[in-house]
N, C-alpha and C. Protein backbone atom coordinates (compact mmCIF):
# COMPACT_ATOMS: atom_id res chain seq x y z
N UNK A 1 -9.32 136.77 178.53
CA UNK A 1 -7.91 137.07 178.49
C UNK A 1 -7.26 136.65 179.80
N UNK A 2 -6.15 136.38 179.82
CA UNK A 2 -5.56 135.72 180.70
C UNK A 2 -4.64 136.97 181.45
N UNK A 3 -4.71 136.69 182.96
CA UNK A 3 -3.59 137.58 183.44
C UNK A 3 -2.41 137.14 184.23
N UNK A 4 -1.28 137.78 184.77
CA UNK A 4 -0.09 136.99 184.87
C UNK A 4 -0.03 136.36 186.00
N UNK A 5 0.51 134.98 186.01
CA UNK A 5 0.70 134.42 187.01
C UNK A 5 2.01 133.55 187.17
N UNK A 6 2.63 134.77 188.34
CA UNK A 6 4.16 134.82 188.67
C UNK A 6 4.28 133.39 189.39
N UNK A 7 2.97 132.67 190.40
CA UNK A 7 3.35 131.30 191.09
C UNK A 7 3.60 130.23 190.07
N UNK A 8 3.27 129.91 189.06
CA UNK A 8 3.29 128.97 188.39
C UNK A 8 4.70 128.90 187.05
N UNK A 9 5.26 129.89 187.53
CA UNK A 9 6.72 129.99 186.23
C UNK A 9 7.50 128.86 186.82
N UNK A 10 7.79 127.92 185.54
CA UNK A 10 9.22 127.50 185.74
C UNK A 10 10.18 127.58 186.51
N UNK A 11 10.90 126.77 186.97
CA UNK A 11 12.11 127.19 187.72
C UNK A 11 13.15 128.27 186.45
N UNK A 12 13.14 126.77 185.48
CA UNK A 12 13.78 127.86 184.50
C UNK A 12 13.88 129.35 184.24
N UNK A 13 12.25 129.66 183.80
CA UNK A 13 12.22 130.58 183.07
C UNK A 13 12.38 131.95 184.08
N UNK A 14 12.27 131.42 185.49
CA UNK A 14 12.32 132.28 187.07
C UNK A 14 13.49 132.64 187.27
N UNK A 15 14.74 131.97 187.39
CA UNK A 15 16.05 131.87 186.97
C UNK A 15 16.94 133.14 185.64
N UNK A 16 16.05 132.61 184.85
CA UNK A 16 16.15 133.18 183.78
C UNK A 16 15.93 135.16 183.74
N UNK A 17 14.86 135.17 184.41
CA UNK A 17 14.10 136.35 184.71
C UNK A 17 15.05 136.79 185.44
N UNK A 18 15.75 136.29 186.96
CA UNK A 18 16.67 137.03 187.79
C UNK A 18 17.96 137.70 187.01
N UNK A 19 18.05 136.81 186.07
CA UNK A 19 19.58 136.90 185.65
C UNK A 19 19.07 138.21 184.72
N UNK A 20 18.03 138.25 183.75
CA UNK A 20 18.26 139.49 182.83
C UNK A 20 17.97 140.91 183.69
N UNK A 21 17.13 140.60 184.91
CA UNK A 21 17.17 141.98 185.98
C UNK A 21 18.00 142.25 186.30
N UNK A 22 19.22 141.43 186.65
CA UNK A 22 20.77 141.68 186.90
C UNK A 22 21.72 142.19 185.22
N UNK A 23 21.70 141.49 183.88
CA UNK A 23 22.31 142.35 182.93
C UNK A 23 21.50 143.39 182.58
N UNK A 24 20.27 143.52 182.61
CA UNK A 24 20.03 145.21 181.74
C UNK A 24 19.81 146.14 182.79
N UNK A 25 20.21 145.98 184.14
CA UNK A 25 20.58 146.77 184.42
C UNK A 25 19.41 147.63 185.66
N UNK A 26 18.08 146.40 185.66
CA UNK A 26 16.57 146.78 185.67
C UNK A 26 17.07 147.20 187.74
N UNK A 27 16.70 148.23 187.86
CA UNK A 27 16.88 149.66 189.19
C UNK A 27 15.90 148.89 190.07
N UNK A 28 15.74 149.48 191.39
CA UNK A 28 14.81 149.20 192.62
C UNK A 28 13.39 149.64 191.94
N UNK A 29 13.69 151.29 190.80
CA UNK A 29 12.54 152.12 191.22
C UNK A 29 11.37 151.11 189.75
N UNK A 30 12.35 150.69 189.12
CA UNK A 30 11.82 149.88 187.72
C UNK A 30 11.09 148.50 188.38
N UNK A 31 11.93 147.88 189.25
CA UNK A 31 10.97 147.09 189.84
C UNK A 31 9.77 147.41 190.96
N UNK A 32 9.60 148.23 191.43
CA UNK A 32 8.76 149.03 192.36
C UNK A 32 7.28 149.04 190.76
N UNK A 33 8.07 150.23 189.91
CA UNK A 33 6.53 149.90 188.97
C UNK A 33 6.02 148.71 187.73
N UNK A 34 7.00 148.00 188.12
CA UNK A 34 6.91 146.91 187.67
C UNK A 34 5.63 145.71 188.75
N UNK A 35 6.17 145.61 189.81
CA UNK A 35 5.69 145.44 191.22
C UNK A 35 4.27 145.95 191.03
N UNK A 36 3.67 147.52 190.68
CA UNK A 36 3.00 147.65 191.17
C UNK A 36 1.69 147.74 189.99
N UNK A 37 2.26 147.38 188.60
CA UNK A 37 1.64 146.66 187.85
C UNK A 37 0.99 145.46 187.69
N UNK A 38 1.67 144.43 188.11
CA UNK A 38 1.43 143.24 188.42
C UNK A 38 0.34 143.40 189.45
N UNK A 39 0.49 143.88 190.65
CA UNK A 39 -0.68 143.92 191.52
C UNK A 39 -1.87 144.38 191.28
N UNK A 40 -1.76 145.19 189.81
CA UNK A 40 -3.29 145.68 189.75
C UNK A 40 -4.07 144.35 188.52
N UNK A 41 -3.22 143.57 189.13
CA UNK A 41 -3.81 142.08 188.48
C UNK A 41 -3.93 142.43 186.40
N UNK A 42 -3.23 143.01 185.71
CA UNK A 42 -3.38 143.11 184.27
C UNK A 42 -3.92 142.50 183.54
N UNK A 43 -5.03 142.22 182.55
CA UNK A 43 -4.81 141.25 181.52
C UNK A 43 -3.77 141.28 180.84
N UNK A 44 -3.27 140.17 179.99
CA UNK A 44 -2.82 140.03 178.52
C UNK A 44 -3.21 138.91 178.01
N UNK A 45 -2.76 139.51 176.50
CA UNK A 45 -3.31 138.43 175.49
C UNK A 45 -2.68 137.69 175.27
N UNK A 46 -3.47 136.31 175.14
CA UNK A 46 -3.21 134.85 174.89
C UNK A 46 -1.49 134.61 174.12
N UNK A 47 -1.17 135.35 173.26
CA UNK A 47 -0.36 135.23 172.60
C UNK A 47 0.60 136.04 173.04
N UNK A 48 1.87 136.44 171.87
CA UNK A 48 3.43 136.84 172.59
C UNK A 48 2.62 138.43 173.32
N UNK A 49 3.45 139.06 173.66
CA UNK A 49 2.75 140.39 174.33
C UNK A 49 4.21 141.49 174.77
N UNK A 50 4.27 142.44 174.71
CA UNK A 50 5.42 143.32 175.59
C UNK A 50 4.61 144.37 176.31
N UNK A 51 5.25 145.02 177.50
CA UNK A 51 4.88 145.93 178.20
C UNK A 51 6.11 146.71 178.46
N UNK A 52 5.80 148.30 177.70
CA UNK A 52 7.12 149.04 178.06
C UNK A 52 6.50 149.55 179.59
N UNK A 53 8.06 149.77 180.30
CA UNK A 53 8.11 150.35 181.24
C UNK A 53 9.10 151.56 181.03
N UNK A 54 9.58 152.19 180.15
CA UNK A 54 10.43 152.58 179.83
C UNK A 54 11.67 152.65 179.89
N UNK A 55 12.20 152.33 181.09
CA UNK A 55 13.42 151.80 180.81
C UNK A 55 13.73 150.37 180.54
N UNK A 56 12.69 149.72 181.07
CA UNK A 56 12.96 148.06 180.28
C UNK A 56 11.50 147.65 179.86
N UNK A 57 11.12 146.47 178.82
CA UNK A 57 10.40 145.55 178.81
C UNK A 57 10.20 145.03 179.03
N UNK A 58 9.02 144.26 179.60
CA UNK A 58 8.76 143.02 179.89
C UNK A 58 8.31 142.34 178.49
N UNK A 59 8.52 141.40 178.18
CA UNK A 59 7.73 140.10 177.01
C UNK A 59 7.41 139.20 177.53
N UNK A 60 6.28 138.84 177.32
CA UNK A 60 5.67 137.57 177.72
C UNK A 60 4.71 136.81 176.42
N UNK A 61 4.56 135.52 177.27
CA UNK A 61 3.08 134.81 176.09
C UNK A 61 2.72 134.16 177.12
N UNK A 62 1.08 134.99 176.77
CA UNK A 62 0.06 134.57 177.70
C UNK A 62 -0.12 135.05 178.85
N UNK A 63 -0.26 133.77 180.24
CA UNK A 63 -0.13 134.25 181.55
C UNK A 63 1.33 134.08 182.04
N UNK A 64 2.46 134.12 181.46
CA UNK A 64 3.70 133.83 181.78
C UNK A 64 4.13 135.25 180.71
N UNK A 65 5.40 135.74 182.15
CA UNK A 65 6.47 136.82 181.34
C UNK A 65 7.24 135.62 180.82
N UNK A 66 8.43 136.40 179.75
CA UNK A 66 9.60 135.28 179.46
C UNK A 66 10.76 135.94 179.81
N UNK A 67 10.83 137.03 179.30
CA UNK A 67 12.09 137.78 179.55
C UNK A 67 12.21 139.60 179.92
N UNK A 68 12.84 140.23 180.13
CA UNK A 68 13.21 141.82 180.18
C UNK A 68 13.67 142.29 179.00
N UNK A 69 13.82 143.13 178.59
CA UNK A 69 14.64 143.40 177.23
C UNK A 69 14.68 145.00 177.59
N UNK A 70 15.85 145.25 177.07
CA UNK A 70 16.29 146.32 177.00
C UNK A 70 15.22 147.49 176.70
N UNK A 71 15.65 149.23 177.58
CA UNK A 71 15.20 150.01 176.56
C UNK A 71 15.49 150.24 174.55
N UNK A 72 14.24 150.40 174.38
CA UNK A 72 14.00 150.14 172.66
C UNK A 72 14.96 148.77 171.51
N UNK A 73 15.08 147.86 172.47
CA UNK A 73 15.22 146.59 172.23
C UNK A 73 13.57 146.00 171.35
N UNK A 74 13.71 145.73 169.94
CA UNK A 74 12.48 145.71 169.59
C UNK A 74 11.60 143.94 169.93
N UNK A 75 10.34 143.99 170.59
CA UNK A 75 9.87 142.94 170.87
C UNK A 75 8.66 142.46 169.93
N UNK A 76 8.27 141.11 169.62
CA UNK A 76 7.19 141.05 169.55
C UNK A 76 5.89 140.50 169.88
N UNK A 77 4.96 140.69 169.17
CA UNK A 77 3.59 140.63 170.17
C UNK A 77 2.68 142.07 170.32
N UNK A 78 1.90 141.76 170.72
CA UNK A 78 0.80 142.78 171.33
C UNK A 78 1.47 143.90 172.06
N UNK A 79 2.09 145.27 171.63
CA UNK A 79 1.54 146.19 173.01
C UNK A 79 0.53 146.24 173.68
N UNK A 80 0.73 146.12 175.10
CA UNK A 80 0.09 146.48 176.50
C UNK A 80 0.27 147.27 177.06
């Protein structure tokens, strides 16, 4: 299983990522455990994937996030 790797995103999809942390609204303390997820190095699976944080989602596929999504904004893929 593959785990995430934030050096290798797109400019795009990096871009992309700033801007939805800025509309939904995603707090210091959301990125702090967001932050401190990522550091405990996670797997996910190969395919689409979400991770609630509770007030936002992350979605990704694979070793790449794609986007944030709202609280109970429905995603799909694998819960993690």
């Amino acid at each position: 299983m593959p785990h995430i790797d934030w050096t290798k995103l797109p400019k795009a999809v990096r871009v992309h990522l700033q801007q939805r942390v800025k509309d939904r609204s995603i707090t210091e303390d959301d990125m702090i455990r967001l932050t401190n997820w990522i550091r405990a190095n996670p797997e996910v699976p190969n395919g689409e994937w979400c991770k609630d944080f509770g007030t936002f989602t992350l979605a990704g596929e694979g070793a790449f996030p794609k986007t944030f999504l709202m609280k109970g904004q429905p995603c799909k893929g694998k819960q993690i």
